[in-house]
N, C-alpha and C. Protein backbone atom coordinates (compact mmCIF):
# COMPACT_ATOMS: atom_id res chain seq x y z
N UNK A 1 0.84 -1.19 0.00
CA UNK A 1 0.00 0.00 0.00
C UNK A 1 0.88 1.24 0.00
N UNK A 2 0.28 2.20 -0.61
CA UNK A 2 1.22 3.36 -0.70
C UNK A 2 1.04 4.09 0.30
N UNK A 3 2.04 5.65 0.96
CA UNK A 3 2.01 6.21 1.72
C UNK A 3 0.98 7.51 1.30
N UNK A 4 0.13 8.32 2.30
CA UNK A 4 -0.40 9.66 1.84
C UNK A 4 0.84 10.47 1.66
N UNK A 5 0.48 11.45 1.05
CA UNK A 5 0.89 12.65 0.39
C UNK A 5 2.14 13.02 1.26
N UNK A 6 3.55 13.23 1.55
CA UNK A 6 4.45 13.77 2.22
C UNK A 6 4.90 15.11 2.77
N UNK A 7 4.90 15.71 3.50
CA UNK A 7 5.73 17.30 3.25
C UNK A 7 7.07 17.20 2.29
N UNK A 8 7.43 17.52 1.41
CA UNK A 8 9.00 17.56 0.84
C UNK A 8 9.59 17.98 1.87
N UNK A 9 10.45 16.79 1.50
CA UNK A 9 12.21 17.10 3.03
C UNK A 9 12.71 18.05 3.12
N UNK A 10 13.02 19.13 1.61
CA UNK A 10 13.48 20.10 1.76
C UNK A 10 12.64 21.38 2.70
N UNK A 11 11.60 21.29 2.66
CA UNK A 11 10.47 22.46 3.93
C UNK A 11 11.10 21.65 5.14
N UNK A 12 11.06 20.43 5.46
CA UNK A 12 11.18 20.22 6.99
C UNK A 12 12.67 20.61 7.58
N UNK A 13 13.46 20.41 6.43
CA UNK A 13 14.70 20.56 6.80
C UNK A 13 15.42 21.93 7.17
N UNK A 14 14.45 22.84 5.99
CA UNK A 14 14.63 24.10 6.05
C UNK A 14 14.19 24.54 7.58
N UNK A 15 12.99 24.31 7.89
CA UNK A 15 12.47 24.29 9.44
C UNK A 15 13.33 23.73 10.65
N UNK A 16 13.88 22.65 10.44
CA UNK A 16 14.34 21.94 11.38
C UNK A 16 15.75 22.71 11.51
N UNK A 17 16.35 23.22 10.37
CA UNK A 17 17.81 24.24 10.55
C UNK A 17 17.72 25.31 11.29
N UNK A 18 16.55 25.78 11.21
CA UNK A 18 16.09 27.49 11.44
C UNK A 18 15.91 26.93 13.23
N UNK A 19 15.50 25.96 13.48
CA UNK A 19 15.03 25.45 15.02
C UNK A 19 13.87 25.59 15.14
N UNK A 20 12.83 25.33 14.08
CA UNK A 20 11.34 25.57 14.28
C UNK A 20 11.06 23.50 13.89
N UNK A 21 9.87 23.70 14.81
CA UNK A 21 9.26 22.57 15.03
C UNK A 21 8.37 22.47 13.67
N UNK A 22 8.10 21.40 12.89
CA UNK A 22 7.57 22.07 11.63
C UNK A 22 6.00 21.79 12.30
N UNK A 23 4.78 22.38 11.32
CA UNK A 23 3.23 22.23 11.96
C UNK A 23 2.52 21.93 10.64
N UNK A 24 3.40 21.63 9.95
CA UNK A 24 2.59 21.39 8.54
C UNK A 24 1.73 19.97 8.41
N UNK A 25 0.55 20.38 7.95
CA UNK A 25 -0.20 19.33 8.38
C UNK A 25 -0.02 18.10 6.89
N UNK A 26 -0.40 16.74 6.64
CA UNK A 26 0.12 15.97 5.97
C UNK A 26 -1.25 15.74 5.11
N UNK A 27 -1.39 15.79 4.19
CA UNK A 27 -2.40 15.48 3.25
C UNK A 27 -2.92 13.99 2.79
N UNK A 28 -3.69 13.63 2.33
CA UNK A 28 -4.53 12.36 2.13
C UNK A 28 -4.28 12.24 0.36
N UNK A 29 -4.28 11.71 -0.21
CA UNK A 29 -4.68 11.87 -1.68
C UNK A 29 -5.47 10.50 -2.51
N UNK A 30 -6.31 10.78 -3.30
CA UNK A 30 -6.94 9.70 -3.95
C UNK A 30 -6.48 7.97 -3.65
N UNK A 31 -6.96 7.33 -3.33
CA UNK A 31 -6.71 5.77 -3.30
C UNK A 31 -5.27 5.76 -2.44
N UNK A 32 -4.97 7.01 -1.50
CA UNK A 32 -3.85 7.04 -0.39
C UNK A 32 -4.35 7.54 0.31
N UNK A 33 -5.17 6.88 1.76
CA UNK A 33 -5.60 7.68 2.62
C UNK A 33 -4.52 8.22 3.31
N UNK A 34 -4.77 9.22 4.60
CA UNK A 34 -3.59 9.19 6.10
C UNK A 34 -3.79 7.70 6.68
N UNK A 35 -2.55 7.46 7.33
CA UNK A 35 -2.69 6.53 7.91
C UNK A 35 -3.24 7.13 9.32
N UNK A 36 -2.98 5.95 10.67
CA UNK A 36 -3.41 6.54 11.62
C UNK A 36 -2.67 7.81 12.38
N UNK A 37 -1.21 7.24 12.48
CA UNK A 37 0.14 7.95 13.16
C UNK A 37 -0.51 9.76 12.04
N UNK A 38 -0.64 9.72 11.17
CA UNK A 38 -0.54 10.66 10.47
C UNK A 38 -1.95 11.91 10.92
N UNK A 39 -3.00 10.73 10.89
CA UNK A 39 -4.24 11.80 11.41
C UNK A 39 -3.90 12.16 12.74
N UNK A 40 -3.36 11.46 13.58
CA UNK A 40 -3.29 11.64 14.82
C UNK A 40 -2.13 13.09 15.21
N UNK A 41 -0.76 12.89 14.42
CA UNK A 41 -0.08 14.11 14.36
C UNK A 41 -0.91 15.39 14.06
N UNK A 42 -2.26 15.33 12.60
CA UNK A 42 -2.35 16.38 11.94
C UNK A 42 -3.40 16.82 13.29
N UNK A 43 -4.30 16.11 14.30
CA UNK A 43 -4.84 16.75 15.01
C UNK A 43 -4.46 17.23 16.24
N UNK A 44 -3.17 16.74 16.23
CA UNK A 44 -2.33 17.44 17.50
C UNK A 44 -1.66 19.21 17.43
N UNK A 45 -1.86 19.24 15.78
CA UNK A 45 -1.45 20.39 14.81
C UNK A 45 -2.59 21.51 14.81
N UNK A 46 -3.57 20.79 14.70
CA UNK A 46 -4.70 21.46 14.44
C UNK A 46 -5.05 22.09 15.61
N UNK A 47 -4.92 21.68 17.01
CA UNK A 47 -5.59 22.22 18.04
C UNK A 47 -4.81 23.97 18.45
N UNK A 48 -3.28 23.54 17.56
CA UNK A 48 -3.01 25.42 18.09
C UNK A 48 -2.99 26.21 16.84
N UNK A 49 -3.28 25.11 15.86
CA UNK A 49 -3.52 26.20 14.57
C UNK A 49 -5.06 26.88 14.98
N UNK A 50 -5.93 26.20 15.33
CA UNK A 50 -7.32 26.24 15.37
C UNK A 50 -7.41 27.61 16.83
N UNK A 51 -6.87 27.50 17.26
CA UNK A 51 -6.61 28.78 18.85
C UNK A 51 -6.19 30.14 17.89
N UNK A 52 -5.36 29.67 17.34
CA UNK A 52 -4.60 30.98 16.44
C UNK A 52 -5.40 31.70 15.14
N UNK A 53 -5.75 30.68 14.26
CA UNK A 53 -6.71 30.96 13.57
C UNK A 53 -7.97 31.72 13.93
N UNK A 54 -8.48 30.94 15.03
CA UNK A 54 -9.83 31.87 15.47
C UNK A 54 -9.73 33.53 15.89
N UNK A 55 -8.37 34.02 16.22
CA UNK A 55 -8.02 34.88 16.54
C UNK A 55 -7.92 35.82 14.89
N UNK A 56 -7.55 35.20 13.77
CA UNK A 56 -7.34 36.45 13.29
C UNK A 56 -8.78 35.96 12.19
N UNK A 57 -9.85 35.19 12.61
CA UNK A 57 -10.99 35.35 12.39
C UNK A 57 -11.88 36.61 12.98
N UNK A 58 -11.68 36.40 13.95
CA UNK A 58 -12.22 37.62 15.17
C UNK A 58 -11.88 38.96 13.99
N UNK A 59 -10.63 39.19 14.43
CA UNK A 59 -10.13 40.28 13.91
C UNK A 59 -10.68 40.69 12.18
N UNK A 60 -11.15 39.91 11.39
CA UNK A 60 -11.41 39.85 10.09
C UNK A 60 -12.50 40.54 10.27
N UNK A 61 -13.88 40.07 10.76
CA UNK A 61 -14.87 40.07 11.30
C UNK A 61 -15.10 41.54 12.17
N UNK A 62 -14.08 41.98 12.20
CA UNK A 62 -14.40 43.40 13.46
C UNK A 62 -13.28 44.51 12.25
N UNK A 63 -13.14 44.12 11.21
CA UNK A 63 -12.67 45.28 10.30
C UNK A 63 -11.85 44.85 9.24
N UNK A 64 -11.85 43.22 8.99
CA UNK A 64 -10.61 43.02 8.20
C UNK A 64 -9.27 43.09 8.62
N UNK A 65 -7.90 42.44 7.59
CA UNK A 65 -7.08 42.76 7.57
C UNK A 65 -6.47 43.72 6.61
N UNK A 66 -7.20 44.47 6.18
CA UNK A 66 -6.59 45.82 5.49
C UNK A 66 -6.97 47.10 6.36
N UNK A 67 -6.06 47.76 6.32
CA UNK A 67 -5.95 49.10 7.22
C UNK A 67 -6.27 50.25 6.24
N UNK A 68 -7.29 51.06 6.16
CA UNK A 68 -7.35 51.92 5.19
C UNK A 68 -7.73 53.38 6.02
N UNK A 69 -6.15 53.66 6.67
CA UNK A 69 -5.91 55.31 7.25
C UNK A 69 -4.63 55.75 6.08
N UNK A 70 -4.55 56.95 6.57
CA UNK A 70 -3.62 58.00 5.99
C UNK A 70 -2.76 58.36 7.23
N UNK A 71 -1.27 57.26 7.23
CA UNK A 71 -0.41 57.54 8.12
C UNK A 71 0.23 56.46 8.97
N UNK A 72 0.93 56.19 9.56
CA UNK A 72 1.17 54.78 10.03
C UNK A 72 0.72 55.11 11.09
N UNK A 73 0.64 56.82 12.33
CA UNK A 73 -0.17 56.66 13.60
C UNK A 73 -1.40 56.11 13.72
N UNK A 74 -2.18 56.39 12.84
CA UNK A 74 -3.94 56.40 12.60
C UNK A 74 -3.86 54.25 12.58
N UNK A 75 -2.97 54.47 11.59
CA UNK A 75 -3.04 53.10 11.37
C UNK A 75 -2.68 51.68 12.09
N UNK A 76 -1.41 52.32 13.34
CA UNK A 76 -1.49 51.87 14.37
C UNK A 76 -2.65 52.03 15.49
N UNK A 77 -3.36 53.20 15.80
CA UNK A 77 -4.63 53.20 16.39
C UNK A 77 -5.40 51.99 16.26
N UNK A 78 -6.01 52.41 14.83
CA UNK A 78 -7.17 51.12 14.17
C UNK A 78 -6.45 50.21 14.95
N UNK A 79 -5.41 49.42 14.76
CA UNK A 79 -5.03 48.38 15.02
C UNK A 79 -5.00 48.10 16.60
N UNK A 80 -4.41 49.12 16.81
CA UNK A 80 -4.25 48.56 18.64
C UNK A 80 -5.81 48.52 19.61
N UNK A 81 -7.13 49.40 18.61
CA UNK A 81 -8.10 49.38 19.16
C UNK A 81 -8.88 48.30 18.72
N UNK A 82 -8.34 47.17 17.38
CA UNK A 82 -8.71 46.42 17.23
C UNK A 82 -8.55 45.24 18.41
N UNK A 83 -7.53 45.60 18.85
CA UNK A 83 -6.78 44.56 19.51
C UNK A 83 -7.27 44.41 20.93
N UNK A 84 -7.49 45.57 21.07
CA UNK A 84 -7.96 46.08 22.58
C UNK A 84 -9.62 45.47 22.43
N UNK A 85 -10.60 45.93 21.36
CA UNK A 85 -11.14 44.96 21.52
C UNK A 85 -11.34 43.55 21.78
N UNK A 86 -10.88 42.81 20.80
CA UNK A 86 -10.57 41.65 20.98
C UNK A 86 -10.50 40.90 22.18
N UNK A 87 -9.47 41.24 23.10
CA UNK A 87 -9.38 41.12 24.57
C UNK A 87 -10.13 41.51 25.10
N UNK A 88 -10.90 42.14 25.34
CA UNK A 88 -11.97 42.38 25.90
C UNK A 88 -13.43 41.56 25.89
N UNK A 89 -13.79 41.44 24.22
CA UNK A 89 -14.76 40.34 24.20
C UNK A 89 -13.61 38.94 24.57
N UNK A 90 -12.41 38.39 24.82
CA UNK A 90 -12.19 37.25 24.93
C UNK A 90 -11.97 37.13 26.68
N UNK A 91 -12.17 38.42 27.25
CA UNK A 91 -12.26 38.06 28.70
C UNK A 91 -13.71 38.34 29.20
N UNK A 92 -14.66 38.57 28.60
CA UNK A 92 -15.87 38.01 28.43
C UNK A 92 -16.48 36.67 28.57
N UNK A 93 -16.23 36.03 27.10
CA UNK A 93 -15.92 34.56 27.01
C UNK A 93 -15.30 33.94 28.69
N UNK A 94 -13.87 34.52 28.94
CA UNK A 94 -13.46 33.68 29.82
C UNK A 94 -14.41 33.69 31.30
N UNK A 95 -14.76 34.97 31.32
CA UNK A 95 -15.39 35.47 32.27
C UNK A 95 -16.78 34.21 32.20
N UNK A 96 -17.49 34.01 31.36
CA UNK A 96 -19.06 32.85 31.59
C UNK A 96 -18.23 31.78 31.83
N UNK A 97 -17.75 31.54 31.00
CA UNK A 97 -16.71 30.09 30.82
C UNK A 97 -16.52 29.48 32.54
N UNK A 98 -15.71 30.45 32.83
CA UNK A 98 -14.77 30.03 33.59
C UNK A 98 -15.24 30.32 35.06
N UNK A 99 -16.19 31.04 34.93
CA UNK A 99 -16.67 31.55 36.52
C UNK A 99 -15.73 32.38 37.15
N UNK A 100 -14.86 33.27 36.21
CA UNK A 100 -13.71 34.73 36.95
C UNK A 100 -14.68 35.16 37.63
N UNK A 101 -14.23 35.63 38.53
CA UNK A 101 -14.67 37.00 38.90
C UNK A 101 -14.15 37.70 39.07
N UNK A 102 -14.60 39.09 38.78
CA UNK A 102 -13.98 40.40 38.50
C UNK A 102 -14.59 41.40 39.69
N UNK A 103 -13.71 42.27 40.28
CA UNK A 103 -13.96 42.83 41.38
C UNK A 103 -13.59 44.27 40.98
N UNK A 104 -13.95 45.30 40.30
CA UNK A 104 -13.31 45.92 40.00
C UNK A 104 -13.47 47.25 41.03
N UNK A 105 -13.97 46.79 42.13
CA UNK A 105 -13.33 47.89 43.60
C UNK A 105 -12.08 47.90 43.96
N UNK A 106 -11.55 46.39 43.68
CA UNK A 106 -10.41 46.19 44.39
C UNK A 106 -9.46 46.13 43.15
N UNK A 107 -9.44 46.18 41.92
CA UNK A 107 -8.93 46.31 40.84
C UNK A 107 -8.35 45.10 40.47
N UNK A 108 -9.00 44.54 40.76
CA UNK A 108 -8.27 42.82 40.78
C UNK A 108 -8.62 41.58 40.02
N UNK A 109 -8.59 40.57 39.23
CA UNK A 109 -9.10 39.56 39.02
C UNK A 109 -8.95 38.52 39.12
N UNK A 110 -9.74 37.42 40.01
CA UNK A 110 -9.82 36.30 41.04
C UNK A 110 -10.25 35.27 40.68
N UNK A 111 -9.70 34.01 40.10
CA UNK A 111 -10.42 32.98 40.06
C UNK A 111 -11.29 32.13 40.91
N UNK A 112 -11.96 32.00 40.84
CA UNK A 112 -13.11 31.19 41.37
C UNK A 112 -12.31 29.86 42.14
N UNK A 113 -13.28 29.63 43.74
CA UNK A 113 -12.33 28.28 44.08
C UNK A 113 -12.57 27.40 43.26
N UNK A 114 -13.49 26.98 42.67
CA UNK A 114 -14.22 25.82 41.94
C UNK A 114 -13.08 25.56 40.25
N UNK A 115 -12.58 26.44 40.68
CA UNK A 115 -11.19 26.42 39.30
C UNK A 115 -10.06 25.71 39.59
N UNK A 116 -9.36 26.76 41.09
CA UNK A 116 -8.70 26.59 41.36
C UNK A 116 -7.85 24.97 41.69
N UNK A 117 -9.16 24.39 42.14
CA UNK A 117 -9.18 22.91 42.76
C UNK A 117 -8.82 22.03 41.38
């Protein structure tokens, strides 16, 4: 039986010189499925591509990735208020999720014992 689809040695090697771990995921092709070892790597891949990805989904979604000011200040603005959003709805999220609580008399933020444990 034949093998699925490979990364070429020369990308991994190039990666592996530089000291990067490679994350390239391995492809399937006609009458060559993945084997198991192979799906199992590509979903170990997927779980911080998929963290990272959703992030510059967000960001797409709240203005795109094109910046259309006059100036690199303005254009750093947009951006850092993009950003500043972002964090904000994602400590939201963490906030139901997770049961934080936020005290903002005491300027502080406290995880819940029910976490902690």
């Amino acid at each position: 039986m034949q093998t699925a689809h490979i990364v070429p040695k020369d990308q991994e090697e190039s990666l592996a010189g530089n000291g990067f771990e490679s994350q390239i995921h391995e492809k399937g092709a006609r009458n060559r499925p993945l084997t198991d070892e192979q799906k199992a790597s590509n979903r170990i891949k997927s779980k911080i591509r998929a963290r990272v990805e959703h992030v510059f989904g967000a960001q797409h979604a709240m203005g795109g990735h094109i910046v259309r000011t006059i100036g690199i200040v303005r254009a750093r603005a947009k951006i850092g208020m993009m950003n500043l959003v972002y964090n904000m709805r994602r400590l939201v999220q963490l906030i139901k999720r997770d049961a934080i609580k936020v005290s903002p008399q005491q300027g502080y933020i406290s995880i819940s014992a029910s976490l902690a444990a």
